[in-house]
C-alpha atoms as a PDB file:
ATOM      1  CA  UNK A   1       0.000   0.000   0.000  1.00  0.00           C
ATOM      2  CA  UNK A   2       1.475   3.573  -1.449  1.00  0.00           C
ATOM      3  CA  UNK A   3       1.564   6.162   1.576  1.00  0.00           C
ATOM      4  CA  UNK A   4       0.381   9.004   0.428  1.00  0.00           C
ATOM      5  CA  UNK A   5       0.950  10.789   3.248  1.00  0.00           C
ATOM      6  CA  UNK A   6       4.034  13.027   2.075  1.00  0.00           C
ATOM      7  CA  UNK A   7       2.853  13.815  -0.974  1.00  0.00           C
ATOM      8  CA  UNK A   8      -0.550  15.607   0.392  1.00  0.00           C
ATOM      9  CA  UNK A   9       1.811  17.464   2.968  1.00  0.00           C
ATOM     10  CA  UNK A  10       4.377  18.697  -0.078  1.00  0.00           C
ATOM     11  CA  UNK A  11       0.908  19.837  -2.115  1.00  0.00           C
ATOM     12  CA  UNK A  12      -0.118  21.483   0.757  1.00  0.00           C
ATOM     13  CA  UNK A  13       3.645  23.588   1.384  1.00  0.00           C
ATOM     14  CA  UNK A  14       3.501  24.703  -1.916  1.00  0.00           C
ATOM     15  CA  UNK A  15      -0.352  26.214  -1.657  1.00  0.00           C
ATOM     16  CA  UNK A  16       0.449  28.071   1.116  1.00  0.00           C
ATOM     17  CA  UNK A  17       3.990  29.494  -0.310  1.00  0.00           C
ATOM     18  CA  UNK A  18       1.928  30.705  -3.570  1.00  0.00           C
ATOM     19  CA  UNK A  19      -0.470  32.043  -0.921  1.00  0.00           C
ATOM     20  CA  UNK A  20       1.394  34.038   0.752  1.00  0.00           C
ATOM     21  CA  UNK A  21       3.098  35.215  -2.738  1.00  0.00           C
ATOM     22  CA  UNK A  22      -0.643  36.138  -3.749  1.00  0.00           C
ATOM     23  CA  UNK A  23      -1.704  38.017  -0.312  1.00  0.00           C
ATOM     24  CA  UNK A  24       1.546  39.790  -0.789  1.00  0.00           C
ATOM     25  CA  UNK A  25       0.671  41.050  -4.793  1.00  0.00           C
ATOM     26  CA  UNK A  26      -2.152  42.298  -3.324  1.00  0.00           C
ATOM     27  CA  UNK A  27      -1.492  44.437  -0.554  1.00  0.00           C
ATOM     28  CA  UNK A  28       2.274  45.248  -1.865  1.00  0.00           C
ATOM     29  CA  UNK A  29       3.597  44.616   1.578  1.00  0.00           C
ATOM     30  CA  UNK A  30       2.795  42.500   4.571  1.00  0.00           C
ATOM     31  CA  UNK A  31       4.491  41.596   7.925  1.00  0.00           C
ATOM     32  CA  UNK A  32       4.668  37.920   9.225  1.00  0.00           C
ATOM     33  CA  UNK A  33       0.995  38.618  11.347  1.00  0.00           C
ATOM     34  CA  UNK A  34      -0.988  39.754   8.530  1.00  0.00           C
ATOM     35  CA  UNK A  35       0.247  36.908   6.438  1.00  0.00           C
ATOM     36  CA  UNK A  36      -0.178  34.367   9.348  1.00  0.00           C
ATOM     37  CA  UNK A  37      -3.894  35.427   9.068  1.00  0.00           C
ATOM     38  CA  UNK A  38      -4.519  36.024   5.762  1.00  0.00           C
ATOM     39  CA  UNK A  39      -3.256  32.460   4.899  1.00  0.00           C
ATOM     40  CA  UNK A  40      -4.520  30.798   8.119  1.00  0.00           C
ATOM     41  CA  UNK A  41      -1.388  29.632   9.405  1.00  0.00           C
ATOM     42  CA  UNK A  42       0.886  29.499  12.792  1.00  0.00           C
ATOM     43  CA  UNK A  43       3.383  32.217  12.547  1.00  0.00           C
ATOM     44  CA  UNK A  44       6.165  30.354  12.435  1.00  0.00           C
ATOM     45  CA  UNK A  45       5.274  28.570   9.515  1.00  0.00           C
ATOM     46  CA  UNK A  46       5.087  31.336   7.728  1.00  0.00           C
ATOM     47  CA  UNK A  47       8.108  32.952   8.654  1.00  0.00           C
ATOM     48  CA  UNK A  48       9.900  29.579   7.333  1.00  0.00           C
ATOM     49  CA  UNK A  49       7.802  30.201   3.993  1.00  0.00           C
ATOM     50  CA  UNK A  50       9.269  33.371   4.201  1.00  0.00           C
ATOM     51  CA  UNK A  51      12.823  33.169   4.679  1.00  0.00           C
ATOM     52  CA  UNK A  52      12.924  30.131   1.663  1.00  0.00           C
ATOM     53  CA  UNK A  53      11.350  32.803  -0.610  1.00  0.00           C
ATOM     54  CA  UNK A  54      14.303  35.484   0.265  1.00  0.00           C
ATOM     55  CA  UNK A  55      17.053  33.452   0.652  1.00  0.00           C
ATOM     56  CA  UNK A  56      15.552  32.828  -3.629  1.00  0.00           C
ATOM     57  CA  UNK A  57      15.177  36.551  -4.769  1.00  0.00           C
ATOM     58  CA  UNK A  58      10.935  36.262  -4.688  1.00  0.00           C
ATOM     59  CA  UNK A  59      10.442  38.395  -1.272  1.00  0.00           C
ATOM     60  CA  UNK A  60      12.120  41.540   0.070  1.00  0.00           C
ATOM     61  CA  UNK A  61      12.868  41.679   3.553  1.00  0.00           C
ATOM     62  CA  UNK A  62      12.134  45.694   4.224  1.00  0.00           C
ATOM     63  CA  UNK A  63      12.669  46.399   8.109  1.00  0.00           C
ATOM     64  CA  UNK A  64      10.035  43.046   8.565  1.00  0.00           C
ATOM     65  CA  UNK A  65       7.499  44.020   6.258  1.00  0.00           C
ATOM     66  CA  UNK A  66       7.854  41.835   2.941  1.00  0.00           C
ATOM     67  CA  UNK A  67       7.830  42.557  -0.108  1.00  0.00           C
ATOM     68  CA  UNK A  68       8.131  40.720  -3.367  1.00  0.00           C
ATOM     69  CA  UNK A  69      11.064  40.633  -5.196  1.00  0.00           C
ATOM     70  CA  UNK A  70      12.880  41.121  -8.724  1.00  0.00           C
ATOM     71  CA  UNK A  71      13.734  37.425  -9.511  1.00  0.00           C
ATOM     72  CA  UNK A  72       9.341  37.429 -10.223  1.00  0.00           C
ATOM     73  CA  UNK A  73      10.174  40.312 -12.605  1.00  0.00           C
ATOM     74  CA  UNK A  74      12.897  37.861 -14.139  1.00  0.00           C
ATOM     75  CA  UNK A  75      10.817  35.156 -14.481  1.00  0.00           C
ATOM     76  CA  UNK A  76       8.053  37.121 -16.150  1.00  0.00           C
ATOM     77  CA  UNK A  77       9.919  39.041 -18.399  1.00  0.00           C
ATOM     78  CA  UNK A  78      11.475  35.885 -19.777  1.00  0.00           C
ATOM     79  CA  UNK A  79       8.097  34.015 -20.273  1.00  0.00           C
ATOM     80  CA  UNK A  80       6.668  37.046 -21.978  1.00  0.00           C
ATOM     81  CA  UNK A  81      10.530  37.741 -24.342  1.00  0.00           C
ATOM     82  CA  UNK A  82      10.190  34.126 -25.126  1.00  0.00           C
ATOM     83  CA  UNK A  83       6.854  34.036 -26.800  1.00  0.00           C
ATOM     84  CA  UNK A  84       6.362  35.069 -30.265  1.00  0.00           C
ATOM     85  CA  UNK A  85       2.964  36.323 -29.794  1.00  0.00           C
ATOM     86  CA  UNK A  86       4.565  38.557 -27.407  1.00  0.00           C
ATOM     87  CA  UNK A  87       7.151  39.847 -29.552  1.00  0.00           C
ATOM     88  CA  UNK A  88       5.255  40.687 -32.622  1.00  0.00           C
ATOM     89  CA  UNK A  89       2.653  42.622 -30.226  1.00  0.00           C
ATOM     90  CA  UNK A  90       5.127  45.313 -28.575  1.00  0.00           C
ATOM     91  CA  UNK A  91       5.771  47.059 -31.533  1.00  0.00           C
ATOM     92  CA  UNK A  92       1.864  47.190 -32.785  1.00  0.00           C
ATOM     93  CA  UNK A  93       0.811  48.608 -29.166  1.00  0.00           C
ATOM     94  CA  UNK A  94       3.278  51.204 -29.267  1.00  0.00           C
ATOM     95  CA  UNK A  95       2.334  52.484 -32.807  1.00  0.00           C
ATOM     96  CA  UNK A  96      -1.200  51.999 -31.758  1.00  0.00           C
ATOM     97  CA  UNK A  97      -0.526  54.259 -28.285  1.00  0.00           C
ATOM     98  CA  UNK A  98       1.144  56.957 -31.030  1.00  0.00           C
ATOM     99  CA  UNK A  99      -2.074  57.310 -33.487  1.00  0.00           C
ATOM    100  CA  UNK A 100      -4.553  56.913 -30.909  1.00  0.00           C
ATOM    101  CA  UNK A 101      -2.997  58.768 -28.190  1.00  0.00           C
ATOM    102  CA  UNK A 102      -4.461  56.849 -25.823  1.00  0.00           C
ATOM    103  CA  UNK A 103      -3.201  53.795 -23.625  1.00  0.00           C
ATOM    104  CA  UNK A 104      -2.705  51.227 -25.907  1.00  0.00           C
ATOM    105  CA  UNK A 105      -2.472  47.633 -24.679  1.00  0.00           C
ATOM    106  CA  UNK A 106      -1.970  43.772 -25.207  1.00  0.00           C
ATOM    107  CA  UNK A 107      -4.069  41.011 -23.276  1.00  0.00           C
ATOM    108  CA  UNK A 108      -3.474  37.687 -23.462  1.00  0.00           C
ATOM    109  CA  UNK A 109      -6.045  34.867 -22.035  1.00  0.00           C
ATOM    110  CA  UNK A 110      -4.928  32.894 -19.693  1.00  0.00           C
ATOM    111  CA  UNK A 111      -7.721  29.823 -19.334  1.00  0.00           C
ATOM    112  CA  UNK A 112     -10.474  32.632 -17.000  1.00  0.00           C
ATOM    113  CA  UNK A 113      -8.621  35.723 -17.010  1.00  0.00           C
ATOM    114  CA  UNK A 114      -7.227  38.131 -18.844  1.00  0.00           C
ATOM    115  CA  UNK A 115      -3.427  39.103 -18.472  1.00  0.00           C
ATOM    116  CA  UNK A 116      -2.325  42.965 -19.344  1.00  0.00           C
ATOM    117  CA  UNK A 117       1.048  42.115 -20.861  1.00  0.00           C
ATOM    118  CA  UNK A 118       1.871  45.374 -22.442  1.00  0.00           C
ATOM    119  CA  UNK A 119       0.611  48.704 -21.818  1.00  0.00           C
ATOM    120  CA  UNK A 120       2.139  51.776 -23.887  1.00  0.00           C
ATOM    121  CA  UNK A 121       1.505  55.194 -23.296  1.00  0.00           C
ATOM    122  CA  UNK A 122      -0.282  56.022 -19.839  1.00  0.00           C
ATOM    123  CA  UNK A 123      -1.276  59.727 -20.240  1.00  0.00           C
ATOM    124  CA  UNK A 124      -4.154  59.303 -17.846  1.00  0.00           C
ATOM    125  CA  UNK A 125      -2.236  57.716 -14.893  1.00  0.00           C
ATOM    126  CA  UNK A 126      -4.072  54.459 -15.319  1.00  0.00           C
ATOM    127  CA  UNK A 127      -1.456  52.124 -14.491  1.00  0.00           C
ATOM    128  CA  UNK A 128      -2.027  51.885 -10.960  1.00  0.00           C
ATOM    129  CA  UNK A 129      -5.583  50.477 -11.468  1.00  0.00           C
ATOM    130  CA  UNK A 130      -4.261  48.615 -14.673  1.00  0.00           C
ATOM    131  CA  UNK A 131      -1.011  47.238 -13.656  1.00  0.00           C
ATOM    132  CA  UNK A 132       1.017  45.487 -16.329  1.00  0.00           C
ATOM    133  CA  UNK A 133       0.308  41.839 -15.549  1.00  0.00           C
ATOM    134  CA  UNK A 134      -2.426  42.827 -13.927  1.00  0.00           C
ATOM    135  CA  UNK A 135      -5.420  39.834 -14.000  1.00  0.00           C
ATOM    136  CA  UNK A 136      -8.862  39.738 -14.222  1.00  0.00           C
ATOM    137  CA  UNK A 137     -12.241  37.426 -15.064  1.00  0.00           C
ATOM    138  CA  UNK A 138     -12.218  37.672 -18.421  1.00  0.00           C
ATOM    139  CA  UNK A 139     -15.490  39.201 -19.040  1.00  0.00           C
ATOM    140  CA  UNK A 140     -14.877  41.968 -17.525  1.00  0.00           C
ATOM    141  CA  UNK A 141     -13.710  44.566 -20.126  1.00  0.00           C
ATOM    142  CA  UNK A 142     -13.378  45.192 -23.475  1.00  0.00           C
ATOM    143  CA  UNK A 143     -10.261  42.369 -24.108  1.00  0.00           C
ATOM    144  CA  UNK A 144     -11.965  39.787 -22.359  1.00  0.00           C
ATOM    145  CA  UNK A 145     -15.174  39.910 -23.870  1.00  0.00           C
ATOM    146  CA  UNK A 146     -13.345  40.415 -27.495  1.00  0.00           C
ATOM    147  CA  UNK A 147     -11.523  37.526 -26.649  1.00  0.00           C
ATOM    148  CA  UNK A 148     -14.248  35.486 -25.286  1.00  0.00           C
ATOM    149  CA  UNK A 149     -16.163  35.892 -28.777  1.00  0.00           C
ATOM    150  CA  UNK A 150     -13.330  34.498 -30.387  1.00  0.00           C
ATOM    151  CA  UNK A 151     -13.802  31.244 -28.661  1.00  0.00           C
ATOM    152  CA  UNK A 152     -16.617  27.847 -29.068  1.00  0.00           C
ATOM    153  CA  UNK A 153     -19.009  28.137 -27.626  1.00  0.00           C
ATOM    154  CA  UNK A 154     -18.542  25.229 -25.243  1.00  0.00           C
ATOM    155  CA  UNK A 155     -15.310  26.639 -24.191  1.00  0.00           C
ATOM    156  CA  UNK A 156     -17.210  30.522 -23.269  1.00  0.00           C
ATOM    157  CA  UNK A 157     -20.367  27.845 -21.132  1.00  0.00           C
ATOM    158  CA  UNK A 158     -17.254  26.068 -19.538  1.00  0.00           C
ATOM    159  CA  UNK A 159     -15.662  29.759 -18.461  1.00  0.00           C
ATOM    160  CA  UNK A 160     -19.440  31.071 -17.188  1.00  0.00           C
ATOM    161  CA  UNK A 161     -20.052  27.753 -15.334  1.00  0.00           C
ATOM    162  CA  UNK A 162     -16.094  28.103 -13.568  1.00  0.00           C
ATOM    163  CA  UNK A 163     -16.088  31.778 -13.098  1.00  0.00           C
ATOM    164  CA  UNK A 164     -19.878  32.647 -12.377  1.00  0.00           C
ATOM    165  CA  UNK A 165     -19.434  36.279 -14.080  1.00  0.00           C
ATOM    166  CA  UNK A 166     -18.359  37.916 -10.806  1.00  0.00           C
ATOM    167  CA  UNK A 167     -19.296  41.698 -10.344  1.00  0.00           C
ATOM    168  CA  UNK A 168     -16.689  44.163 -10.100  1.00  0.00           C
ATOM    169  CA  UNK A 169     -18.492  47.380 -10.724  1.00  0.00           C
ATOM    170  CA  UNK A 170     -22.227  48.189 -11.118  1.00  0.00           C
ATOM    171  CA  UNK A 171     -22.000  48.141 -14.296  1.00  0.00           C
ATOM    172  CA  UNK A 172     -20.247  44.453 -14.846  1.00  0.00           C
ATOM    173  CA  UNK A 173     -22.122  41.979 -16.863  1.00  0.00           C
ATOM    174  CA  UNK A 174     -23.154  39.139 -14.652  1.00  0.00           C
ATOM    175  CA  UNK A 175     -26.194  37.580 -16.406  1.00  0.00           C
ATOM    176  CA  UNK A 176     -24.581  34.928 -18.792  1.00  0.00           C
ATOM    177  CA  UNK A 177     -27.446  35.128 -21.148  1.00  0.00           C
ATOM    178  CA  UNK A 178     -26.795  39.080 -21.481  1.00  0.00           C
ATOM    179  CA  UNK A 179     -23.105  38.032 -22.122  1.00  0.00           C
ATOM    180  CA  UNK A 180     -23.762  35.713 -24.757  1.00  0.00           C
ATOM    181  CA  UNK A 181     -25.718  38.164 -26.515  1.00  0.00           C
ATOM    182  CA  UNK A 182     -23.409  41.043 -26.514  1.00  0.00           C
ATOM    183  CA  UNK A 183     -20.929  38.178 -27.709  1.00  0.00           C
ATOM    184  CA  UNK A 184     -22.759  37.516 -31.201  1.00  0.00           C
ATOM    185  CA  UNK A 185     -23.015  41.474 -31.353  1.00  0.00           C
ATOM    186  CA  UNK A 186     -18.980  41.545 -30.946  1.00  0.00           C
ATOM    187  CA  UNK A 187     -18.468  39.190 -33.711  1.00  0.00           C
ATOM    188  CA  UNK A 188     -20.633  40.623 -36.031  1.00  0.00           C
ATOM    189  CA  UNK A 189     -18.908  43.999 -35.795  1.00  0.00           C
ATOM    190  CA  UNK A 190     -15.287  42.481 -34.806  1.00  0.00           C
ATOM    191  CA  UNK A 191     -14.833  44.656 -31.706  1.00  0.00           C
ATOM    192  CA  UNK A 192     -15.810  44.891 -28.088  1.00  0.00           C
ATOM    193  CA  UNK A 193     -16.285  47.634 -25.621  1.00  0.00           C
ATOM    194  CA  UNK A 194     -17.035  48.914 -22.020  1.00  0.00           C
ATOM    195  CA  UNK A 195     -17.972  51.432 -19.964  1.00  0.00           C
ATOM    196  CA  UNK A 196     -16.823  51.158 -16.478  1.00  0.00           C
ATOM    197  CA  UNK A 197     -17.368  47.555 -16.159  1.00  0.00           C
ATOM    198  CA  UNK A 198     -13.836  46.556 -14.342  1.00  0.00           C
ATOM    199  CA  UNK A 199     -13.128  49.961 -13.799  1.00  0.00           C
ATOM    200  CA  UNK A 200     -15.788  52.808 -12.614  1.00  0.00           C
ATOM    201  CA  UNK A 201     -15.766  55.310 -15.402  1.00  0.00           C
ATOM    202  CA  UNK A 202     -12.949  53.996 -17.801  1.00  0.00           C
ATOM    203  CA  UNK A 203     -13.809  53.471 -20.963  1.00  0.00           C
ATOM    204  CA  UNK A 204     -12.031  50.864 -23.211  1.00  0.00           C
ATOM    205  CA  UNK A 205     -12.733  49.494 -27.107  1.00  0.00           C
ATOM    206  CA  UNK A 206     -10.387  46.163 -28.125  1.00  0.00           C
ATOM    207  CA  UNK A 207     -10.093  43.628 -31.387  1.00  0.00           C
ATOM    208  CA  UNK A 208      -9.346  40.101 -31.095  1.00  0.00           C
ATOM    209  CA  UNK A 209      -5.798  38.445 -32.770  1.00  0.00           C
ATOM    210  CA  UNK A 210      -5.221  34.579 -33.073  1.00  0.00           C
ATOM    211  CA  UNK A 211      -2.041  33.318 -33.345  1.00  0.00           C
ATOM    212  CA  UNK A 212      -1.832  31.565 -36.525  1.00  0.00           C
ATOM    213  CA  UNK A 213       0.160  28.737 -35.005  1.00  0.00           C
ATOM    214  CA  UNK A 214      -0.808  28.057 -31.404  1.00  0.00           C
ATOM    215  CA  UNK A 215      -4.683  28.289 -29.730  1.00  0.00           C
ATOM    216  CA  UNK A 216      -3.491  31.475 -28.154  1.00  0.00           C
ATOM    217  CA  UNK A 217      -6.030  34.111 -27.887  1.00  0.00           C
ATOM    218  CA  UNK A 218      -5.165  37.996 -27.347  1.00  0.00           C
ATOM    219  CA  UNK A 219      -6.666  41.387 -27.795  1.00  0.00           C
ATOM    220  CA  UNK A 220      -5.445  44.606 -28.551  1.00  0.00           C
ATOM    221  CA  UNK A 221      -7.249  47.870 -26.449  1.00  0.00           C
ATOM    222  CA  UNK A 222      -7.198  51.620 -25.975  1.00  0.00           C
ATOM    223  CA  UNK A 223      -8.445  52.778 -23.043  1.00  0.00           C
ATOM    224  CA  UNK A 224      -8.899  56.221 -21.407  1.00  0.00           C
ATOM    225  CA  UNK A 225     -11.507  58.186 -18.957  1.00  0.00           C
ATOM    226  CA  UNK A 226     -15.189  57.756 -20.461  1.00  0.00           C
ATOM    227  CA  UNK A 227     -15.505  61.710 -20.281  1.00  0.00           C
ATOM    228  CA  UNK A 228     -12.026  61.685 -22.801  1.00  0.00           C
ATOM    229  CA  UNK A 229     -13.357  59.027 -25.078  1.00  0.00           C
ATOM    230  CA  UNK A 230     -17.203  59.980 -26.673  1.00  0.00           C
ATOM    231  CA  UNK A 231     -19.510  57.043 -27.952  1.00  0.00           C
ATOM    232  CA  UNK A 232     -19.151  58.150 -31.647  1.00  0.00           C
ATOM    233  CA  UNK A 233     -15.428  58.508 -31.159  1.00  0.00           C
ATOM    234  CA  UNK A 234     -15.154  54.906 -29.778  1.00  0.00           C
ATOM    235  CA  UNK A 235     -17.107  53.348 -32.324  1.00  0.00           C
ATOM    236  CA  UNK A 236     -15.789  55.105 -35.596  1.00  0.00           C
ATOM    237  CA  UNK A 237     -12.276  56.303 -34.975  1.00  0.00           C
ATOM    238  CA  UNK A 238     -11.360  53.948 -32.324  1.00  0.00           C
ATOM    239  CA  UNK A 239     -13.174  50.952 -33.527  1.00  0.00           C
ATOM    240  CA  UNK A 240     -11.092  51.393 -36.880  1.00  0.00           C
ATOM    241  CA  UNK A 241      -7.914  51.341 -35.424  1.00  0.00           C
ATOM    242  CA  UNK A 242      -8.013  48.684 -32.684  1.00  0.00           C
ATOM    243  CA  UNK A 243      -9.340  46.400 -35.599  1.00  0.00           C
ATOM    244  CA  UNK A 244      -6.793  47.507 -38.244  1.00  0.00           C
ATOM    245  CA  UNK A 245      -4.149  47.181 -35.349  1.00  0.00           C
ATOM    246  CA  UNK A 246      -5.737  43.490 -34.589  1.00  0.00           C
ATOM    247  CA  UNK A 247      -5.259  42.825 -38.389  1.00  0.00           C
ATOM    248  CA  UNK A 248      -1.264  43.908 -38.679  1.00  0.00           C
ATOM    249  CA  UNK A 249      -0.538  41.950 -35.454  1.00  0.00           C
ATOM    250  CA  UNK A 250      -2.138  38.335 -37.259  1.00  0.00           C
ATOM    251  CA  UNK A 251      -0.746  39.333 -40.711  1.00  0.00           C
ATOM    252  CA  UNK A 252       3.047  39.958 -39.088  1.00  0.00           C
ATOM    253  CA  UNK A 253       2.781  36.376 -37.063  1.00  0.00           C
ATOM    254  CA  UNK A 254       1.872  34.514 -39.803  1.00  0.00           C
ATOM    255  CA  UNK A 255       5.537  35.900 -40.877  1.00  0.00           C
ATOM    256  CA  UNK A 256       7.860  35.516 -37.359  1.00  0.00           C
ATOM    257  CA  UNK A 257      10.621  32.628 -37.733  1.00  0.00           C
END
């Protein structure tokens, strides 16, 4: 009979280390206490957690509050440098940030969410609400839902079933059949927006790109105040240039060695 009995423990370690990693990306620092409670463990235990992940470059030790630390930034950077999609989407969001003037950006899907991996030209301040790498449920803006009507069907019931459409703002879709909807309106017109439904009173209009050679989904956005950003502005000018930007990111990967 196979004991079992270190294997659950080792699963277990490695929740709580990615834990306390999480409780500490959300409140940018923590002492051993808060983490101890957030995590719902002894003290001690955490501290141990704690001194693995500094001895390794992922937490900061500053004066006993903890922070993370660069080797994260390593390790994302080099996932991000090392995938094509990636690559062939800097240089589109920056020319995109340039006509626009707006924030321009690049969201990947990652199985739920939606992950900001670039953002170019933050004239508005928005990058403390929009962090890059930031995640969300992918419904919840203009990239997810572009992205979402991109996908089968099945695969958009399995997300709705997983995530439940949770609120963030009033103004959030949370009744699937609304979302499906608005999804069949999004790919008859090839772009998706929103009005302060991750973020009160931001307004942002994105276009869906498929990698030609992988099942990676991503979307390309501007985004700006909804007072900046008018409703005939978003869906002429806007809505031309987030889908011509969509199309020159898909026609340059079909082309990247």
């Amino acid at each position: 009979m196979t004991d079992n009995t270190g294997a659950s423990e080792f699963v277990k370690s490695d929740q709580t280390m990615f834990s306390i990693i999480e409780c500490i990306h959300q409140e940018d620092e923590m002492g051993v206490t808060e983490l101890a409670d957030a995590v719902d463990f002894s003290k001690s235990a955490v501290h141990k957690h704690l001194k693995t992940l500094e001895e390794h470059g992922y937490v900061v030790n500053n004066g006993g509050r903890y922070q993370l630390g660069l080797k994260l930034l390593t390790l994302g950077g080099h996932i991000r440098d090392r995938n094509a999609f990636c690559r062939c989407a800097r240089s589109t969001v920056e020319d995109l940030a340039k006509e626009s003037n707006q924030m321009a950006s690049f969201i990947l899907r990652d199985r739920t969410h939606g992950v900001f991996v670039f953002i170019e030209n933050d004239r508005y301040g928005l990058r403390k609400p929009v962090p890059l790498g930031n995640r969300y449920v992918i419904h919840q803006n203009a990239a997810g839902k572009a992205i979402l009507a991109e996908l089968p069907d099945e695969t958009v019931e399995d997300i709705i079933e997983e995530t439940n459409l949770p609120r963030e703002t009033d103004n959030t879709i949370t009744d699937a059949a609304e979302l499906r909807n608005e999804l069949e309106e999004i790919r008859e017109q090839r772009y998706a927006t929103s009005t302060g439904e991750r973020i009160e009173d931001i307004q942002s209009i994105a276009a869906a790109v498929k990698s030609p050679d992988t099942d990676q989904i991503g979307a390309i956005s501007i985004t700006g105040p909804a007072d900046h950003l008018s409703q005939d502005t978003v869906h002429t000018e806007c809505a031309e240039l987030v889908r011509e930007a969509a199309n020159e990111l898909e026609l340059r990967m079909r082309y990247v060695e």
